[in-house]
PDB file of N, CA and C in Angstrom:
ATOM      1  N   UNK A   1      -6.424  11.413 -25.538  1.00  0.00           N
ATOM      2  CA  UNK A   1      -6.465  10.000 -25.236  1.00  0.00           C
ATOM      3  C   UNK A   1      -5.319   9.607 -24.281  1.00  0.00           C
ATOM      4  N   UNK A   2      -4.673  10.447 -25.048  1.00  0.00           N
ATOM      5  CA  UNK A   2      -2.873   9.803 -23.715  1.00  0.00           C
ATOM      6  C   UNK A   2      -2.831  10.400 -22.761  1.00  0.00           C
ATOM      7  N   UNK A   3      -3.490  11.645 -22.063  1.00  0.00           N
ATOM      8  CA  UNK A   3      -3.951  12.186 -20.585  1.00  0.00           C
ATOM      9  C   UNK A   3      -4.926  11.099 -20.092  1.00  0.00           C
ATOM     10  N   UNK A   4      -6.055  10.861 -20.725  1.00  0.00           N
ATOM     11  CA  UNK A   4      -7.284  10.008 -20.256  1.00  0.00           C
ATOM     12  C   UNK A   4      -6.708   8.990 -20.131  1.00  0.00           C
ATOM     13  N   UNK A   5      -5.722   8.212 -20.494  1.00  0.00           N
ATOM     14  CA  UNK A   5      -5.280   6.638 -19.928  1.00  0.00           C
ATOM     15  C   UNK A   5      -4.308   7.327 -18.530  1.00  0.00           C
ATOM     16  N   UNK A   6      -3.541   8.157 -18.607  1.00  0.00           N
ATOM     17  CA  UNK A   6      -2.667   8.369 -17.788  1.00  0.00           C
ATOM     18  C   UNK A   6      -3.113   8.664 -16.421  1.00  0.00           C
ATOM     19  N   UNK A   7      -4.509   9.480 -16.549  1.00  0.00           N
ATOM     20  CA  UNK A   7      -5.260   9.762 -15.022  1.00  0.00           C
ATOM     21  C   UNK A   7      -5.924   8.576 -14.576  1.00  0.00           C
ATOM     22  N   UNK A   8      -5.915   7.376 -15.583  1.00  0.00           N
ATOM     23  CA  UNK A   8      -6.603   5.836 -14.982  1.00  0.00           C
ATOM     24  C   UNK A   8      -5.611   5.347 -14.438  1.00  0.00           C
ATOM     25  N   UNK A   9      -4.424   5.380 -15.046  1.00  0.00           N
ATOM     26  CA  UNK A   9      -3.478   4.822 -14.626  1.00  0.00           C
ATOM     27  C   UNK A   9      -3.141   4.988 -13.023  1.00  0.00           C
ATOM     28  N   UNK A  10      -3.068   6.600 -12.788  1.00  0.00           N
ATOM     29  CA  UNK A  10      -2.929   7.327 -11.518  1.00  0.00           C
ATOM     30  C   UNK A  10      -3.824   6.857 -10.638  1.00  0.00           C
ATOM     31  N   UNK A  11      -5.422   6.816 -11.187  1.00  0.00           N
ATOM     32  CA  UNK A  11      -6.868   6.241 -10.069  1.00  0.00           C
ATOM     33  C   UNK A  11      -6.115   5.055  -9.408  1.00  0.00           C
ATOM     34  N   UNK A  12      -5.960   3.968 -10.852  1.00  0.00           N
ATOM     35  CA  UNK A  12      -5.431   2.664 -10.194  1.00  0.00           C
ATOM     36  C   UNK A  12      -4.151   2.171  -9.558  1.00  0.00           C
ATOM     37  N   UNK A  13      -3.127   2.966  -9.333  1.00  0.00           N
ATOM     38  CA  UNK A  13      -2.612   3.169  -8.462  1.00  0.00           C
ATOM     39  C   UNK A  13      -2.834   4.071  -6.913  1.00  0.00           C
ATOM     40  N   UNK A  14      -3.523   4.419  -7.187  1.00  0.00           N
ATOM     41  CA  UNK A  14      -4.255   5.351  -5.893  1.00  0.00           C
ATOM     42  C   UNK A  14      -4.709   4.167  -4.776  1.00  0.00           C
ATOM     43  N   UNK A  15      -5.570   3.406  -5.632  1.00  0.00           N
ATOM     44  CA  UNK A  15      -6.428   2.129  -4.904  1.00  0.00           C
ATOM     45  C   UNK A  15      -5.743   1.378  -4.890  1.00  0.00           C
ATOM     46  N   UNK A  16      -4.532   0.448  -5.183  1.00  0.00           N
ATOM     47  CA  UNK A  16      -3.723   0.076  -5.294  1.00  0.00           C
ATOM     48  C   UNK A  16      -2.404   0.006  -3.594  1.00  0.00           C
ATOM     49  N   UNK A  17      -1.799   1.376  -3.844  1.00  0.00           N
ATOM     50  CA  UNK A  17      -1.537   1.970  -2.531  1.00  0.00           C
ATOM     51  C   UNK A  17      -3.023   1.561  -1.392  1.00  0.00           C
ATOM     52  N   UNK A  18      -3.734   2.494  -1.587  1.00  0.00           N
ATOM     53  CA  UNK A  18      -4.678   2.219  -0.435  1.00  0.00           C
ATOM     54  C   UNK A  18      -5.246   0.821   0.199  1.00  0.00           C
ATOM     55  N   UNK A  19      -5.363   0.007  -0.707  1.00  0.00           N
ATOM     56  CA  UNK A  19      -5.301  -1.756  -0.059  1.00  0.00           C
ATOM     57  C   UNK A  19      -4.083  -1.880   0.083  1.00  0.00           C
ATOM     58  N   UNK A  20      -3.131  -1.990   0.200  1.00  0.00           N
ATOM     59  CA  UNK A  20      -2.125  -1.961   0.658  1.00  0.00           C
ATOM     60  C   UNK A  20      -1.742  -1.300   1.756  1.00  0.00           C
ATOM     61  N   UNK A  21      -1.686  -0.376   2.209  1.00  0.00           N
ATOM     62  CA  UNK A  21      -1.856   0.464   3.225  1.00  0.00           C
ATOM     63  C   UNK A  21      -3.002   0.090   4.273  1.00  0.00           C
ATOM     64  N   UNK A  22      -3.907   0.086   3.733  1.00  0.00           N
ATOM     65  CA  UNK A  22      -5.497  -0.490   4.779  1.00  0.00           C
ATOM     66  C   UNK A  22      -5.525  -1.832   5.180  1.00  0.00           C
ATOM     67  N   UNK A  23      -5.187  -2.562   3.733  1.00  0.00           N
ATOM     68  CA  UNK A  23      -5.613  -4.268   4.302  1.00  0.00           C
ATOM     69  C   UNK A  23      -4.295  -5.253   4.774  1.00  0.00           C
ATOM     70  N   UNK A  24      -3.101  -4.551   3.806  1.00  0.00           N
ATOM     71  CA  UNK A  24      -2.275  -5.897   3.424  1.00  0.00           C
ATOM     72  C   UNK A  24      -1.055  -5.565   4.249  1.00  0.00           C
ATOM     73  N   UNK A  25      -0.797  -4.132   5.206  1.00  0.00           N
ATOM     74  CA  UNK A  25       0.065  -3.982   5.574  1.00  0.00           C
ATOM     75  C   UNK A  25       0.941  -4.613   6.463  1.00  0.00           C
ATOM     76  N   UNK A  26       0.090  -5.620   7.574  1.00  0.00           N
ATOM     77  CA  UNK A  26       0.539  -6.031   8.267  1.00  0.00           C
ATOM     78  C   UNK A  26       0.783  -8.099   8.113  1.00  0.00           C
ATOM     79  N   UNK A  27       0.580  -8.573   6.239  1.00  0.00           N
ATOM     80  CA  UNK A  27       1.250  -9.577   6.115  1.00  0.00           C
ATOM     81  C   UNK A  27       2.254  -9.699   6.122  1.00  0.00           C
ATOM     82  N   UNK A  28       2.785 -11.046   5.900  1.00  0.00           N
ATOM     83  CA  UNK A  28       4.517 -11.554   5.503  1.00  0.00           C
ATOM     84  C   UNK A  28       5.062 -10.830   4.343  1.00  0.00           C
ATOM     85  N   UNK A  29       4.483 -11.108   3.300  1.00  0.00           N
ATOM     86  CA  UNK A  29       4.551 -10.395   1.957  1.00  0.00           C
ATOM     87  C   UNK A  29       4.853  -8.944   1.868  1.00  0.00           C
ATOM     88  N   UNK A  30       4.067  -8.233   2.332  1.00  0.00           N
ATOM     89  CA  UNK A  30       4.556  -6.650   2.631  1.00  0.00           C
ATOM     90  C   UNK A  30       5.061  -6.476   3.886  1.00  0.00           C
ATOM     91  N   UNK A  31       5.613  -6.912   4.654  1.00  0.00           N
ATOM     92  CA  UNK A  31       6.528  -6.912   5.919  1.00  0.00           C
ATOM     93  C   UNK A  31       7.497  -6.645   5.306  1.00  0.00           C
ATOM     94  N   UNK A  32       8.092  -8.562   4.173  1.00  0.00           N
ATOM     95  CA  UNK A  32       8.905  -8.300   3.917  1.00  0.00           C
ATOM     96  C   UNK A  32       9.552  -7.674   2.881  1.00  0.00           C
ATOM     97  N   UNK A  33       8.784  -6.661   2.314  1.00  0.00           N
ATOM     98  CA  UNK A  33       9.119  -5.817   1.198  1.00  0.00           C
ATOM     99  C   UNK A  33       9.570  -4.808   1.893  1.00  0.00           C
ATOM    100  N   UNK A  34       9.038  -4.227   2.423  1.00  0.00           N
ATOM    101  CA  UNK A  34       9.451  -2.991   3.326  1.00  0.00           C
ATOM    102  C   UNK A  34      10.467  -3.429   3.929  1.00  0.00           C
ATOM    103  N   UNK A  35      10.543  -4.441   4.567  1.00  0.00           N
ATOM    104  CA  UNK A  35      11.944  -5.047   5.733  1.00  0.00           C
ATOM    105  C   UNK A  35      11.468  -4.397   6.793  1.00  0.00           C
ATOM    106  N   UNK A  36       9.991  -4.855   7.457  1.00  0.00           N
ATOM    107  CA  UNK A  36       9.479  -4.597   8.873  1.00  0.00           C
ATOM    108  C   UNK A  36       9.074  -5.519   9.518  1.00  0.00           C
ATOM    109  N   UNK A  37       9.575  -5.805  10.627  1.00  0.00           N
ATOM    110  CA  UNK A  37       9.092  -7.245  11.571  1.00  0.00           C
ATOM    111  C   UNK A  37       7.639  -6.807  11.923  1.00  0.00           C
ATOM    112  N   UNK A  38       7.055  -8.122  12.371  1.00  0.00           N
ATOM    113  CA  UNK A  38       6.006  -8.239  13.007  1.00  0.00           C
ATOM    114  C   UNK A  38       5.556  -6.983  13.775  1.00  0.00           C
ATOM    115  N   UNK A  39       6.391  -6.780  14.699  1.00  0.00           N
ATOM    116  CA  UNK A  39       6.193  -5.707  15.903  1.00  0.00           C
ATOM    117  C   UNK A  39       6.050  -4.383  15.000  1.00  0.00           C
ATOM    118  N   UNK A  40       7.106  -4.111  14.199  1.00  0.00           N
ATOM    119  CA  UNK A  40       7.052  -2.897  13.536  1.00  0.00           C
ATOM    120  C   UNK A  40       5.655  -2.554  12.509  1.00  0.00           C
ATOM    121  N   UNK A  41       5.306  -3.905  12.205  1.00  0.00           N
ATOM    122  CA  UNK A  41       4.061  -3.414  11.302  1.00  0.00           C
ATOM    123  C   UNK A  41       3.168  -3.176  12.328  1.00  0.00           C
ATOM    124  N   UNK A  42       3.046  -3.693  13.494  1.00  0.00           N
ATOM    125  CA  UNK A  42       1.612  -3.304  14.225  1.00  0.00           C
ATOM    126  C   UNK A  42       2.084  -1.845  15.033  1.00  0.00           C
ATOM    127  N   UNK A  43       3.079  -1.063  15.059  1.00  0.00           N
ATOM    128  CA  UNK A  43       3.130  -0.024  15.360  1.00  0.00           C
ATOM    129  C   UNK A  43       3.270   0.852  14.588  1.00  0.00           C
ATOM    130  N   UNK A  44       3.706   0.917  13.403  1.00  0.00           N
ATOM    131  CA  UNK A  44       3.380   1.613  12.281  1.00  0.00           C
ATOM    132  C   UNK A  44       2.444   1.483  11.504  1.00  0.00           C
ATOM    133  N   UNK A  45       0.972   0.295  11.904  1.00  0.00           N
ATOM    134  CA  UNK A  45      -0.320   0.200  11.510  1.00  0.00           C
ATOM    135  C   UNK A  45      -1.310   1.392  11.217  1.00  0.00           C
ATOM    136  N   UNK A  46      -1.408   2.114  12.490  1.00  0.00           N
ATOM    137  CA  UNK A  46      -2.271   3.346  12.507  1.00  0.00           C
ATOM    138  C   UNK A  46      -1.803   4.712  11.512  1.00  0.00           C
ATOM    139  N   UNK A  47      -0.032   4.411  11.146  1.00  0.00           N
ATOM    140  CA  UNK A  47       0.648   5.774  10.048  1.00  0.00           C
ATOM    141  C   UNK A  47       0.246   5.102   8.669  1.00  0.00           C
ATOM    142  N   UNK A  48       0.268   3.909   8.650  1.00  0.00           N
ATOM    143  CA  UNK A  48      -0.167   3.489   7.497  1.00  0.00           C
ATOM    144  C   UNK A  48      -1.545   3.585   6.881  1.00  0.00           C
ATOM    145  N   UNK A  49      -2.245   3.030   7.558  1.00  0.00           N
ATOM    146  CA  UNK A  49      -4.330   3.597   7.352  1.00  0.00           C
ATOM    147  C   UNK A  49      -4.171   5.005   7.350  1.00  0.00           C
TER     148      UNK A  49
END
């Protein structure tokens, strides 16, 4: 039971990362988590997807 929650846990962080990475990378919100300006998220767009 405590492997089987732990590999859900892992899925939903998987997808998690990946909208983040795909959709949300280039808002205010995750700009400023990372500490990347504008410019920097749209050139580090394509390492991120």
């Amino acid at each position: 039971m405590l492997a089987s929650a732990l590999v859900y846990l892992v899925a939903v962080l998987h997808v998690l990362f990946m909208l983040l990475e795909t959709f949300l990378w280039t808002t205010p919100k995750v700009r400023a988590r990372f500490g990347n300006s504008a410019a920097e998220a749209e050139t580090t767009r394509v390492l991120a997807a």
